[in-house]
Protein backbone atom coordinates (compact mmCIF):
# COMPACT_ATOMS: atom_id res chain seq x y z
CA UNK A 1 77.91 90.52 -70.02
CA UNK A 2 79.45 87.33 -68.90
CA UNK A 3 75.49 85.44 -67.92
CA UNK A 4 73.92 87.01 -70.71
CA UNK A 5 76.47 85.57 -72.94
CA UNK A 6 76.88 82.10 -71.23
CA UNK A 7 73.24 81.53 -71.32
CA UNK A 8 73.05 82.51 -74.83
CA UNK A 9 75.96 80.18 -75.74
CA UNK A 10 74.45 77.55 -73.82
CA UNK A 11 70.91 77.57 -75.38
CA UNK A 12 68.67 75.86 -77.32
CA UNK A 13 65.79 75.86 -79.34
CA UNK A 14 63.36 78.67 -78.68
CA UNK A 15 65.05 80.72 -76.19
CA UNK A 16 67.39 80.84 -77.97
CA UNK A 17 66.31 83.91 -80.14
CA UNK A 18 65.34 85.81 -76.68
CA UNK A 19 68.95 84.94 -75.49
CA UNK A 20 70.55 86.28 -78.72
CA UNK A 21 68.83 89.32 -77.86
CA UNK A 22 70.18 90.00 -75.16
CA UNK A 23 73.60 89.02 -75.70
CA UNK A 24 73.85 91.75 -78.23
CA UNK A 25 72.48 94.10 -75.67
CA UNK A 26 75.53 93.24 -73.59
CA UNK A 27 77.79 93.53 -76.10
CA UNK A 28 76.26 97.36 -76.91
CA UNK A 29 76.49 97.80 -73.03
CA UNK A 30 79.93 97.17 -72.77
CA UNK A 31 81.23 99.04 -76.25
CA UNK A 32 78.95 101.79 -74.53
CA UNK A 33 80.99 101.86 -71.45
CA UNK A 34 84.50 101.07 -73.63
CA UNK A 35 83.86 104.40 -75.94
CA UNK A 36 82.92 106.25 -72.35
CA UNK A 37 86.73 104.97 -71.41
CA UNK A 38 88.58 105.51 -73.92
CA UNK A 39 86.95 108.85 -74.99
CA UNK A 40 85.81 111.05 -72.29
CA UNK A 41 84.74 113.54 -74.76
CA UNK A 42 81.27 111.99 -75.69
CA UNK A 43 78.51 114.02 -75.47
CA UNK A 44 76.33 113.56 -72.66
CA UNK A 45 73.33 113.73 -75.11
CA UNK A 46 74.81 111.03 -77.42
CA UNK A 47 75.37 108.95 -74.32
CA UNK A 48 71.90 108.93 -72.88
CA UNK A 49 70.63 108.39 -76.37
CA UNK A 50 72.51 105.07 -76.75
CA UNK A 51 71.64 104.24 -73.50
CA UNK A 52 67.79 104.60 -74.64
CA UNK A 53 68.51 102.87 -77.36
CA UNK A 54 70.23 99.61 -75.66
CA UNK A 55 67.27 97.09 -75.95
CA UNK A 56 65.85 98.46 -79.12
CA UNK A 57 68.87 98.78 -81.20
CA UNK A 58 71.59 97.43 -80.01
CA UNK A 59 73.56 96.67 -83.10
CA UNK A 60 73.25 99.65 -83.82
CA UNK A 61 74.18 101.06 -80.78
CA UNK A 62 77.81 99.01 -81.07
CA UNK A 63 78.85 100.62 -84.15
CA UNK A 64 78.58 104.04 -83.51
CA UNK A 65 80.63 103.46 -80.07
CA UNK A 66 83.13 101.48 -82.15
CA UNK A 67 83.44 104.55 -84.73
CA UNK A 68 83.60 106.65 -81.69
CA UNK A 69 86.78 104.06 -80.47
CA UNK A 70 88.05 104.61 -83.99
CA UNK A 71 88.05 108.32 -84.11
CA UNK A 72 89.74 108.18 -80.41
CA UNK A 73 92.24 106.02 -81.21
CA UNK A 74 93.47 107.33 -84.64
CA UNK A 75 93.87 110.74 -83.15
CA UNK A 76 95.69 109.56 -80.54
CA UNK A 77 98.26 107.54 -82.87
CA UNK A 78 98.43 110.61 -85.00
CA UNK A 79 99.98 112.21 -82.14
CA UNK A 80 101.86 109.62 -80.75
CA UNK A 81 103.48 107.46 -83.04
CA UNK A 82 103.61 104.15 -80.52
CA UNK A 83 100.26 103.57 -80.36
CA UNK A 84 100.02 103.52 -84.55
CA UNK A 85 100.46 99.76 -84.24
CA UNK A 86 97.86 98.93 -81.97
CA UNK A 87 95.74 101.68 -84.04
CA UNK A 88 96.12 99.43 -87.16
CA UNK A 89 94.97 96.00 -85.36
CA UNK A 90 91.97 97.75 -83.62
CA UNK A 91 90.94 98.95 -87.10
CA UNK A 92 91.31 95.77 -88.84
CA UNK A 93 89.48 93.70 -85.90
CA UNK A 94 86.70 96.20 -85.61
CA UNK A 95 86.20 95.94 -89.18
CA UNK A 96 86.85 91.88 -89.28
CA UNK A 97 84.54 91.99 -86.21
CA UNK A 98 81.68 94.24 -88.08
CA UNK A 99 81.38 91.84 -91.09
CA UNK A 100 81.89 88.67 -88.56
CA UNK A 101 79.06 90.27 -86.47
CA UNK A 102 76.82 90.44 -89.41
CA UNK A 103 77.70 87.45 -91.11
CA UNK A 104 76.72 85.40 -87.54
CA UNK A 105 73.42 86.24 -87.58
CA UNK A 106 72.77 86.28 -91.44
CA UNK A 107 73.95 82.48 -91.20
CA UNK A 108 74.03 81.19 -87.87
CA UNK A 109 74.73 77.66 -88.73
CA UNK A 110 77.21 78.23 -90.42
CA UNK A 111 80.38 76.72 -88.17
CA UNK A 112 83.06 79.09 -87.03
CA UNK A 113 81.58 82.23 -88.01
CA UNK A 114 80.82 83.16 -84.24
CA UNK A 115 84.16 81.83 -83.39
CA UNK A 116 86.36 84.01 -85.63
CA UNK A 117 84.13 86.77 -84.20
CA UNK A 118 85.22 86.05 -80.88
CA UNK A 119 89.20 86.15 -81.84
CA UNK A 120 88.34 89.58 -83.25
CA UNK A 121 86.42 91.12 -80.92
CA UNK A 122 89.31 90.03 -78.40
CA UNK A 123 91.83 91.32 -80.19
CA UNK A 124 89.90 94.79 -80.45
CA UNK A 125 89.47 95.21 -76.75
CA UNK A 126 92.72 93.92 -75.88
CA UNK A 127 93.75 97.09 -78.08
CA UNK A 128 91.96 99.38 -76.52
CA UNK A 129 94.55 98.76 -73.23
CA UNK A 130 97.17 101.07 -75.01
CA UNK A 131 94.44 103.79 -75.36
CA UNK A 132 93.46 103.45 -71.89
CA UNK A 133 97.51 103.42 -70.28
């Protein structure tokens, strides 16, 4: 994820677009790999299916992993109370992150936009550490 999103961060003019591209495909990749670790209990089918799916669709291949994360994590806080915390701030920055997400590439001049994305996506994964202890 790391080159895809450096060279996409460090781009300019027409490549750009092509770099965006695959950035998001990155991103998918890891919430892919994230859901995988935090929820073992993904169907196999499902998984090969967003795997297929990477380069084609990879928005929308990040939010149904990130549901997946949600529906992981909020049964675990039901059952354990300490995690209900971190349960709340991965719900708020996954949704924070959705509408960020979108908002970047409705308006991608617009300053700060990718910025505040990058806070919440942050903030999401470093949630997902209490799911994964």
């Amino acid at each position: 994820m790391g080159v895809a999103s450096s060279l996409y961060h460090s781009s300019r003019g027409g490549i750009r677009r092509l770099l965006r591209w695959a950035d998001y495909t990155m991103i998918a990749t890891t919430t892919l790999c994230l859901s995988r670790a935090v929820g073992n209990e993904n169907p196999r089918l499902l998984m090969a299916a967003s795997a297929l799916l990477l380069p084609f669709q990879p928005l929308v291949v990040s939010a149904v992993h990130t549901g997946l994360m949600e529906v992981s994590f909020a049964r675990r806080a039901s059952m354990e109370p300490e995690l209900r915390m971190a349960h709340n701030l991965h719900k708020v920055s996954s949704l924070l992150g959705g509408a960020l997400f979108i908002a970047d590439d409705c308006f991608p001049e617009t300053p700060y936009i990718h910025a505040a994305w990058h806070l919440a996506a942050a903030i999401g994964v470093g949630t997902c550490n209490k799911l994964l202890e």
